[in-house]
Protein backbone atom coordinates (compact mmCIF):
# COMPACT_ATOMS: atom_id res chain seq x y z
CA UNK A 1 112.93 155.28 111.58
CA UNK A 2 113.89 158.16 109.58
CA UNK A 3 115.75 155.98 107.26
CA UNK A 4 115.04 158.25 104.14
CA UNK A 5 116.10 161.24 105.23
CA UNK A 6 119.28 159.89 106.95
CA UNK A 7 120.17 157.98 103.70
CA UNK A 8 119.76 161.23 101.97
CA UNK A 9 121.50 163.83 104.10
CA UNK A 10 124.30 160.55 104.66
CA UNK A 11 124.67 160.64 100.94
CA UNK A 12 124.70 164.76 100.12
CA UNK A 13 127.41 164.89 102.94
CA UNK A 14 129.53 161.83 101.22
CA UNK A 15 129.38 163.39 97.77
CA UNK A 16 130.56 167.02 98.76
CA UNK A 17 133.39 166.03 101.49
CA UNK A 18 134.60 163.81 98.07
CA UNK A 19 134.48 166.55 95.74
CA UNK A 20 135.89 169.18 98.27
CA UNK A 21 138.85 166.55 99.38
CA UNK A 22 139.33 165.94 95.42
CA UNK A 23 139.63 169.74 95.06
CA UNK A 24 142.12 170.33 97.51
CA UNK A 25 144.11 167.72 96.12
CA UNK A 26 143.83 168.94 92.59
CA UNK A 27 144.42 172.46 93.26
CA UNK A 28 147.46 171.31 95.79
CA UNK A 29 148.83 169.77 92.89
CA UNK A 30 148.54 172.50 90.59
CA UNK A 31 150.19 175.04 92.60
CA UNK A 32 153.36 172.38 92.93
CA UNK A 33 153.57 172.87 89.06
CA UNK A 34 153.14 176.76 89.00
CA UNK A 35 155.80 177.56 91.79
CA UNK A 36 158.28 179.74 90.07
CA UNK A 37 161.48 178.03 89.23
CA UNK A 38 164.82 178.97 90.38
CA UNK A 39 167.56 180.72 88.38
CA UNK A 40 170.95 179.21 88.64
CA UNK A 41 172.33 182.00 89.31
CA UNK A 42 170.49 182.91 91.99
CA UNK A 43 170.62 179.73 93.64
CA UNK A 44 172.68 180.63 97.16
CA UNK A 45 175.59 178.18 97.41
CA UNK A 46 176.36 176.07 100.49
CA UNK A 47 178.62 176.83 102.69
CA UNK A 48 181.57 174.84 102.98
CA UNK A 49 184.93 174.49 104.50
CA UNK A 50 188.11 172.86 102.52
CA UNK A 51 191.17 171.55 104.35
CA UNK A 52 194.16 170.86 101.97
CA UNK A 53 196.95 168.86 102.08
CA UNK A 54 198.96 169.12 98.85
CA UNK A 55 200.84 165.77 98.10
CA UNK A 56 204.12 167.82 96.68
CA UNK A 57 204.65 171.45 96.98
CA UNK A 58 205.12 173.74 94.37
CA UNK A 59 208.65 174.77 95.35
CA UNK A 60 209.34 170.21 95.45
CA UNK A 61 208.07 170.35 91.47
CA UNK A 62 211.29 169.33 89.72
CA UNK A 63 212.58 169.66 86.08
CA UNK A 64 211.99 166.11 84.81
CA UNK A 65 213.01 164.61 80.86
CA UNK A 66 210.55 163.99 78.31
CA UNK A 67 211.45 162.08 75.45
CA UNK A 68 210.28 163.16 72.35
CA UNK A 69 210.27 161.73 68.57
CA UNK A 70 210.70 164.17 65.93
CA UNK A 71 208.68 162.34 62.88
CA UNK A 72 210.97 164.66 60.48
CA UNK A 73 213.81 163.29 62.00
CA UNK A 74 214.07 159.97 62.95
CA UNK A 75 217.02 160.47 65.70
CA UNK A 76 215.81 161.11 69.46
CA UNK A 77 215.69 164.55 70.95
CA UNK A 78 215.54 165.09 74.83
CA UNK A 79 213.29 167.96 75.04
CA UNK A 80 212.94 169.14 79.01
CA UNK A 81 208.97 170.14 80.31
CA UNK A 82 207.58 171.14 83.40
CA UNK A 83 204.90 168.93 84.82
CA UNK A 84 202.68 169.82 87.42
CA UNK A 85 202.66 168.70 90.94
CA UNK A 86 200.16 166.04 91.36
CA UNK A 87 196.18 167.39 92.83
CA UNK A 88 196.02 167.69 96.42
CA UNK A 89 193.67 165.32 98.30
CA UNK A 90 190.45 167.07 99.74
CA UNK A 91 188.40 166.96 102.76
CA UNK A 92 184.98 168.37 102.96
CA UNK A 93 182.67 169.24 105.76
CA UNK A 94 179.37 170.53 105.57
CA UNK A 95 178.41 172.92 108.19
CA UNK A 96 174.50 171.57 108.42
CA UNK A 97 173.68 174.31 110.15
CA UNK A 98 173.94 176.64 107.34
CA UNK A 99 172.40 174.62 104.69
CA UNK A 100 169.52 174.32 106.81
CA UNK A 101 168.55 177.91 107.23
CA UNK A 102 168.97 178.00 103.64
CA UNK A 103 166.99 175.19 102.60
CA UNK A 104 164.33 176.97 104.70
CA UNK A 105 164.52 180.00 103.26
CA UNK A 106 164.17 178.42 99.71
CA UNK A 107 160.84 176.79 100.64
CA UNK A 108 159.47 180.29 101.93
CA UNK A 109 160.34 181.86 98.85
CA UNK A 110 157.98 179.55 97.22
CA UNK A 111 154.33 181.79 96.31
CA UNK A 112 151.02 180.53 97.54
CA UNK A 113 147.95 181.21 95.32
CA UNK A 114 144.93 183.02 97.37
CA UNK A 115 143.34 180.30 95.90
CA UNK A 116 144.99 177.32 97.32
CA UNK A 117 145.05 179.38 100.65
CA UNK A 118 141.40 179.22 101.01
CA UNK A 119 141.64 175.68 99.91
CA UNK A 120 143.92 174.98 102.55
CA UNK A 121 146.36 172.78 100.61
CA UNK A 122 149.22 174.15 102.93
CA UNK A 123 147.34 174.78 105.91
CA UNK A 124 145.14 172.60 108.28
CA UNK A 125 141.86 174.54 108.04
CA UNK A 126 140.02 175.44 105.14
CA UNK A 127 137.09 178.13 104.22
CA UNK A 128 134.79 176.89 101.69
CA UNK A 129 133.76 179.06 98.62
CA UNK A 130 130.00 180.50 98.53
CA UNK A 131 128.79 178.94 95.41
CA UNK A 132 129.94 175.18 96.72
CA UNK A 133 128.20 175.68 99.82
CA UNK A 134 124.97 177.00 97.98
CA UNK A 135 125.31 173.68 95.94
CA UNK A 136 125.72 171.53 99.08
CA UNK A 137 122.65 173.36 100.66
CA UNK A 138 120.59 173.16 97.48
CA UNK A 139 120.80 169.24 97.93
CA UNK A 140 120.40 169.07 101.32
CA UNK A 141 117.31 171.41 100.81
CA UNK A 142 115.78 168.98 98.38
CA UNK A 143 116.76 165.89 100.73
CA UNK A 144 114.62 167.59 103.06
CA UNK A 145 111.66 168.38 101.19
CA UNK A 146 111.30 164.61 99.56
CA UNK A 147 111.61 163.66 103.85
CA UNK A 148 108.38 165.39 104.21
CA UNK A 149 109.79 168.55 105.90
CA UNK A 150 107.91 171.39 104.97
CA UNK A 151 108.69 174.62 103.12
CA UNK A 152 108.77 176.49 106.00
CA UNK A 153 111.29 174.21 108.07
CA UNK A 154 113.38 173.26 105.31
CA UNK A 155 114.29 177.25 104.46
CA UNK A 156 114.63 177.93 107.88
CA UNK A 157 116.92 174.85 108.49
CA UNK A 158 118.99 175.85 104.89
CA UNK A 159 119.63 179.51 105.71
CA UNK A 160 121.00 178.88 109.03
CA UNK A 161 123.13 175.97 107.80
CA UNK A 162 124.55 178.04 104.88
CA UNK A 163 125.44 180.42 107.95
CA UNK A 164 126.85 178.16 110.08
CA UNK A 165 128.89 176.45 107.60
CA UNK A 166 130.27 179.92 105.60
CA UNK A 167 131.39 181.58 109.06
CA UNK A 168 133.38 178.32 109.97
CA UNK A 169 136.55 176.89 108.67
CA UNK A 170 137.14 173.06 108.10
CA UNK A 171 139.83 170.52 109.06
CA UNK A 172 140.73 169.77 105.74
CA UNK A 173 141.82 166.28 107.05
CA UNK A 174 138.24 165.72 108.33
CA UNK A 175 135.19 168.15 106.28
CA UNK A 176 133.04 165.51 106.33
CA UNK A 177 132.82 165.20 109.57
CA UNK A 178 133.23 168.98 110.50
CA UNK A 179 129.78 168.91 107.79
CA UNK A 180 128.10 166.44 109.64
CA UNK A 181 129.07 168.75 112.92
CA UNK A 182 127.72 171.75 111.36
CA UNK A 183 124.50 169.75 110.11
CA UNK A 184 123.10 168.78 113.24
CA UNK A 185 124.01 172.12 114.62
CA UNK A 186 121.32 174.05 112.60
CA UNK A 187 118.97 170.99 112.85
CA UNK A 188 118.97 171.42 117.16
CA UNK A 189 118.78 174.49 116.86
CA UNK A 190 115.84 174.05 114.80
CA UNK A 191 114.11 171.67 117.02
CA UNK A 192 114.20 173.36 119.71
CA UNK A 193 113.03 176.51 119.22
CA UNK A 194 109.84 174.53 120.03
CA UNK A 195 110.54 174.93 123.55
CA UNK A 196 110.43 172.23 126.17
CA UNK A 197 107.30 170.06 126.40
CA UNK A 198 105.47 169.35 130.07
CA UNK A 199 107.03 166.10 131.54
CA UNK A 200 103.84 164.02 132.45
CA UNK A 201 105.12 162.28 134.86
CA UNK A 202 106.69 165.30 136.87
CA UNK A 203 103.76 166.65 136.29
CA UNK A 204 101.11 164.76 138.04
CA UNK A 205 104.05 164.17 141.17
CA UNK A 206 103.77 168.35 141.66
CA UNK A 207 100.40 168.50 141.43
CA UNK A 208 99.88 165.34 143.81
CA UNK A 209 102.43 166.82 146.31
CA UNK A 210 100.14 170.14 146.58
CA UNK A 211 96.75 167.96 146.67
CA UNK A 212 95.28 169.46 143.49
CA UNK A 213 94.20 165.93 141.95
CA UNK A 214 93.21 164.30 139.67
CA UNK A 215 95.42 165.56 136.97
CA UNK A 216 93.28 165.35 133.79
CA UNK A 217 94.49 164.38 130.39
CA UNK A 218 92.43 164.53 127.49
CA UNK A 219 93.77 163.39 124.41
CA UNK A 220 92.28 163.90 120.97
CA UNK A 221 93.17 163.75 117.34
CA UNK A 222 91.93 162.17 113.75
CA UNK A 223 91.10 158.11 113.02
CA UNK A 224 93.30 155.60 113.19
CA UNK A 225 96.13 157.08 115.11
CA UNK A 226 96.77 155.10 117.73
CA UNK A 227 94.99 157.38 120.72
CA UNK A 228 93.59 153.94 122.35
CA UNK A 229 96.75 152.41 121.90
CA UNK A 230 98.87 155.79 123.05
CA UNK A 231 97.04 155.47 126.14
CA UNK A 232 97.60 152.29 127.17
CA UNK A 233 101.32 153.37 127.08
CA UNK A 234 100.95 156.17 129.14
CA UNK A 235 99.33 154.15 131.89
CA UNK A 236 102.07 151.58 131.54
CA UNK A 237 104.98 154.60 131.83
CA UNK A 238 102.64 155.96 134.83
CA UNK A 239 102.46 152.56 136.66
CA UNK A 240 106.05 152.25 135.98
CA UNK A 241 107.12 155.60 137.84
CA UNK A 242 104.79 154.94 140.48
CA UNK A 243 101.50 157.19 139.71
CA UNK A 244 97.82 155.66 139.62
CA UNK A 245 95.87 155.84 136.63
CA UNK A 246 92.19 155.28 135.24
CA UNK A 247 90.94 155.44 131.38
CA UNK A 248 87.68 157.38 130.54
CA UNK A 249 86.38 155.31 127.85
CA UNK A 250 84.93 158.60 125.89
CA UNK A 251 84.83 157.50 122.42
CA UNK A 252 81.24 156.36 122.00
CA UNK A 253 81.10 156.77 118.76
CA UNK A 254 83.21 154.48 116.90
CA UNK A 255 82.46 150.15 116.82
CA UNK A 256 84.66 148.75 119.49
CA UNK A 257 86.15 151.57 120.74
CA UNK A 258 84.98 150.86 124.27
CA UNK A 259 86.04 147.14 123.99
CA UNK A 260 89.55 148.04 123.15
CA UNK A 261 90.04 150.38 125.86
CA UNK A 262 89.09 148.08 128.14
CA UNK A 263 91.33 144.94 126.63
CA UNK A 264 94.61 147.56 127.55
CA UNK A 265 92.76 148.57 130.84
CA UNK A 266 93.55 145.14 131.67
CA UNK A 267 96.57 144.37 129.96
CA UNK A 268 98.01 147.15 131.61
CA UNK A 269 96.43 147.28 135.10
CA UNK A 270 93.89 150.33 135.23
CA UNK A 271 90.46 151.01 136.32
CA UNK A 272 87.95 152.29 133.04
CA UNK A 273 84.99 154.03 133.32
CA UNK A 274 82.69 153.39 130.32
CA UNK A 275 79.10 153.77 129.30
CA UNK A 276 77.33 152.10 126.28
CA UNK A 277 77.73 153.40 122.81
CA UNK A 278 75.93 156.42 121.84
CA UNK A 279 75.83 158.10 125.36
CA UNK A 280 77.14 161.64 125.88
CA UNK A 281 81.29 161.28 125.79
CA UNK A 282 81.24 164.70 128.70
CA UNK A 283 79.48 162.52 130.89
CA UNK A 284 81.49 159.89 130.84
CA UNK A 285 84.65 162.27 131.65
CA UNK A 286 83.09 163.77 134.53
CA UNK A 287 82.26 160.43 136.23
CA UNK A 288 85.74 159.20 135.53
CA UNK A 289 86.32 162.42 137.08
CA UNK A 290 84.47 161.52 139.96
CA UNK A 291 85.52 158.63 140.34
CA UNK A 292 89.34 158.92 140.74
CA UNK A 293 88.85 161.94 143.10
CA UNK A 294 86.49 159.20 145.63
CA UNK A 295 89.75 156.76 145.21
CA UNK A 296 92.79 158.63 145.21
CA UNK A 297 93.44 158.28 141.84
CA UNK A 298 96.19 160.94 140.65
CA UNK A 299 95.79 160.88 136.90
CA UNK A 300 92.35 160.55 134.63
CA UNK A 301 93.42 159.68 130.88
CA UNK A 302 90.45 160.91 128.98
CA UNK A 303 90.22 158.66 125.47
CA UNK A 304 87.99 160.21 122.44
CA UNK A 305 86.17 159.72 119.13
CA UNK A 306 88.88 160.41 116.59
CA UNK A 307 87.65 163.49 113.89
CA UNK A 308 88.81 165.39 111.29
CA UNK A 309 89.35 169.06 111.83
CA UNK A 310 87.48 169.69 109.17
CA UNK A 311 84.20 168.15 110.75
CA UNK A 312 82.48 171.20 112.62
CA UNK A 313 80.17 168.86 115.01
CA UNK A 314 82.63 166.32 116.37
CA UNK A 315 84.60 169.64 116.72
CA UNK A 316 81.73 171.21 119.10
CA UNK A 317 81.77 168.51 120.70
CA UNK A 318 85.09 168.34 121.60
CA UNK A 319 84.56 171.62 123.08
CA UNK A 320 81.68 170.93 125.22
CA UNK A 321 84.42 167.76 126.67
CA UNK A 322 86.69 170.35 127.48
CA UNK A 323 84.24 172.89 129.31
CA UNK A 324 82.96 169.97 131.03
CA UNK A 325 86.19 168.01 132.11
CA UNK A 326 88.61 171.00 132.39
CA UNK A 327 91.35 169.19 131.39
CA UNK A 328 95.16 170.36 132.68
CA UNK A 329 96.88 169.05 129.68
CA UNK A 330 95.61 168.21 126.08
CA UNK A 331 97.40 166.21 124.38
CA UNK A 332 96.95 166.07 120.24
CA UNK A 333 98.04 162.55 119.09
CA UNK A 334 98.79 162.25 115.27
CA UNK A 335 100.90 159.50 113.00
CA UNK A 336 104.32 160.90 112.04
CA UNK A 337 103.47 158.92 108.13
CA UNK A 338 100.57 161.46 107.80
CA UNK A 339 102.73 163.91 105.93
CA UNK A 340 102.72 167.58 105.83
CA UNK A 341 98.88 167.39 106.70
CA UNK A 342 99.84 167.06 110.22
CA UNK A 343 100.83 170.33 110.81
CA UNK A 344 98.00 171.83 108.95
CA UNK A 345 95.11 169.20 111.37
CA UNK A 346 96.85 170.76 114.41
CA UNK A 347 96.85 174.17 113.66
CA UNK A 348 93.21 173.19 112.63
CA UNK A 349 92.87 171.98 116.36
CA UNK A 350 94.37 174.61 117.96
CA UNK A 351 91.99 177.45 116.66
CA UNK A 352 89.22 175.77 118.43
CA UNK A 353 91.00 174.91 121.93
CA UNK A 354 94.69 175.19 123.52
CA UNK A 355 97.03 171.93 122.65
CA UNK A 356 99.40 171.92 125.16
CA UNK A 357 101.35 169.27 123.61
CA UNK A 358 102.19 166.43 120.71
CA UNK A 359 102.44 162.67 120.94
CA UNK A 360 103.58 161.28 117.19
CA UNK A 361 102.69 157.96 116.75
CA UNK A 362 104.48 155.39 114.48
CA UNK A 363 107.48 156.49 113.98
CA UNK A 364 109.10 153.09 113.23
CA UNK A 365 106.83 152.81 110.58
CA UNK A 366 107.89 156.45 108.71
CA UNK A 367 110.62 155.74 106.50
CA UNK A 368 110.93 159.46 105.81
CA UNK A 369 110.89 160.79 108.95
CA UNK A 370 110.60 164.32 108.31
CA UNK A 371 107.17 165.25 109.98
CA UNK A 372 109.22 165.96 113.39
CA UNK A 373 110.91 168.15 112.17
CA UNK A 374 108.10 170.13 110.47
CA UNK A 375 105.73 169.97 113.75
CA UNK A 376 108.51 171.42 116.15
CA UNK A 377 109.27 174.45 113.89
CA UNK A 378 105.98 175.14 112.35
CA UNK A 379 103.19 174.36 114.99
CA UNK A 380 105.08 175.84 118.20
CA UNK A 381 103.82 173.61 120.35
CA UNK A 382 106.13 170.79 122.13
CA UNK A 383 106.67 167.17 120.99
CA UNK A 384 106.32 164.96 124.01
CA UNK A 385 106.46 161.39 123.15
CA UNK A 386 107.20 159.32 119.91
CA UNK A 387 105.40 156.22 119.79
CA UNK A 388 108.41 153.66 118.20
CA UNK A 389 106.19 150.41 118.20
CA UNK A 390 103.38 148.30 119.07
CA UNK A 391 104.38 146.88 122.35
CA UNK A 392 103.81 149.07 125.64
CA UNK A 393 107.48 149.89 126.18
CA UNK A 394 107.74 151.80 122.68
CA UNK A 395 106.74 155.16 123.85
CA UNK A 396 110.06 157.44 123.95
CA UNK A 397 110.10 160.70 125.45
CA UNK A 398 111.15 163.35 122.85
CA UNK A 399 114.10 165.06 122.65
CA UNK A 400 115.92 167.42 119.67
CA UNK A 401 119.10 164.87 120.85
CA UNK A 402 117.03 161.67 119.84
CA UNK A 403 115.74 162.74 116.26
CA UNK A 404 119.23 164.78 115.54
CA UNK A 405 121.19 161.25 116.57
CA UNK A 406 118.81 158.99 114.36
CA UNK A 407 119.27 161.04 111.43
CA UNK A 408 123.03 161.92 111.86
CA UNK A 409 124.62 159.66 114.22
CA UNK A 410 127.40 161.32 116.23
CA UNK A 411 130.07 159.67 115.14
């Protein structure tokens, strides 16, 4: 799941922590060459202490005979000279100390460009420049877009990030993974403006311990998105934490819809209350109704005939179910593949009754993945599940932590 967009944001933050690492090398390197060389002259000399101890001293120099040939003439001449007393041997000794502080005081008199400053060559943070970050967040703008995140998300998401990443400064050991940091920042912060989604299963327990049951749950949404199947899952989570369930078989219009309900009625365990095909879907949802109050059932999971938003009788309909069966939590169930479109059916929805929350179904199946993001920030109304597969247990409650880790693993 979300494999496109991970591959994509994975690969935007690879290619910029390269070029920025390359930069800082480069421009470290540069200002090596343009450090102002030193004049000889000014060059401070070291420090050092001499101890002498002259072989011969002067007053021991003696007179001593040179013999000289005179070409001119061949006889010899004895011409006296003076010859120096021989060098004295020398002992040095540095006083490190000294040399030291003035090695130091060399290197400080080296000049750091602004430039490299920013860069952080020399230091262990850097700030990166405005028009490499717009770059960066152009491409992680587009990575977004071709994920299926919508307009609207994606320059929400962008302007924050360019925020977030302009007022912080970098390890320059470690931006990629400072950008990754900064990344899934803005992206929770994103999802969860959202707000928290009702926890069913809390739910029912509060309303069970104050005696206000059944708890009904009507679920609706368009064809083929798994509401049957969603169900079944539900029960099987219910079961699991120890609340009692029934199905209302109220999709009576589609060919096998009732016959599929009840194959994961028994799979899973419940009681389902059906009728025969054609009969009134609000009737059927106020004898499950019924039914689970006469047997001290806590939860009624009201199944329906999925329809397009843009169908205005299936829509009436829909309303009559929910004067009729008052639910206390409807539940809009939609595939995560459908695109952009999503947001646009549930706002569609939600003009003609209150959605109280979002179950996105295949999600293992969506190699973009972007359509969770789009739905948290653009429809306002809370993600609650994510269905991750075809088996029962692949129903995952949703968190901004579990999409943000999928996408950008924190490593």
């Amino acid at each position: 799941m979300f494999d496109g967009l991970k591959k994509k944001l994975s690969d935007a933050l690879k290619g910029f922590a390269k070029k920025e690492k390359e930069e800082i090398e480069a421009e470290a390197e540069e200002e090596k060459l343009e450090a102002p060389k030193e004049k000889k002259e000014d060059k401070p000399a070291e420090i050092i202490e001499i101890e002498s101890k002259p072989a011969v001293s002067e007053k021991e120099v003696q007179p001593q005979t040179k013999t000289v040939l005179d070409v001119k003439k061949p006889e010899r001449i004895e011409e006296t000279v003076r010859i120096p007393a021989a060098k004295p041997k020398v002992e040095l000794h540095v006083v490190k100390e000294e040399v030291k502080a003035k090695k130091e005081e060399k290197q400080e008199a080296v000049k750091i460009s602004l430039s490299t400053k920013l860069k952080g060559a020399l230091l262990k943070s850097v700030s990166l420049k405005e028009s490499e970050v717009d770059d960066f967040v152009e491409t992680v703008r587009v990575s977004m877009l071709e994920s299926d995140v919508s307009y609207e998300a994606t320059d929400v998401f962008t302007a924050d990030l360019k925020n977030n990443i302009m007022e912080s400064k970098f390890d320059s050991k470690n931006i990629q993974g400072e950008l990754v940091s900064a990344v899934r920042k803005s992206m929770l912060d994103l999802l969860s403006k959202g707000g928290k989604g009702i926890n069913l299963y809390e739910f029912v327990r509060s309303k069970a311990s104050s005696g206000e049951l059944p708890v009904k749950i009507l679920f609706l949404g368009p064809n083929g998105t798994g509401k049957t199947t969603t169900l079944a899952k539900i029960a099987y989570h219910m079961k699991k934490n120890g609340i009692t369930c029934l199905f209302s078989a109220s999709d009576t219009f589609r060919a096998a819809a009732i016959e599929q309900t009840e194959h994961h009625a028994n799979k899973v365990g419940v009681p389902v209350i059906k009728s025969r095909y054609g009969a009134d879907p609000a009737s059927i949802a106020f004898d499950a109704i019924a039914y689970a109050k006469a047997h001290g059932v806590q939860a009624v999971l009201i199944d329906t005939a999925g329809r397009q938003e843009t169908n205005k009788n299936l829509i009436s309909e829909m309303q009559k179910m929910v004067r009729v069966a008052k639910p206390d939590i409807t539940v809009f169930i939609g595939e995560s593949t459908a695109g952009n479109r999503l947001s646009e059916q549930i706002k569609e929805f939600g003009k003609f009754m209150k959605i109280d929350g979002i179950i996105l179904t295949k999600l293992d199946c969506d190699a973009k993945g972007g359509n969770a993001i789009s739905i948290a920030h653009s429809t306002g109304i809370p993600i609650l599940f994510l269905g991750t597969g075809e088996s029962y247990e692949a129903l995952v409650e949703y968190t901004p932590d579990f999409i943000v880790n999928a996408i950008l693993p924190n490593n």
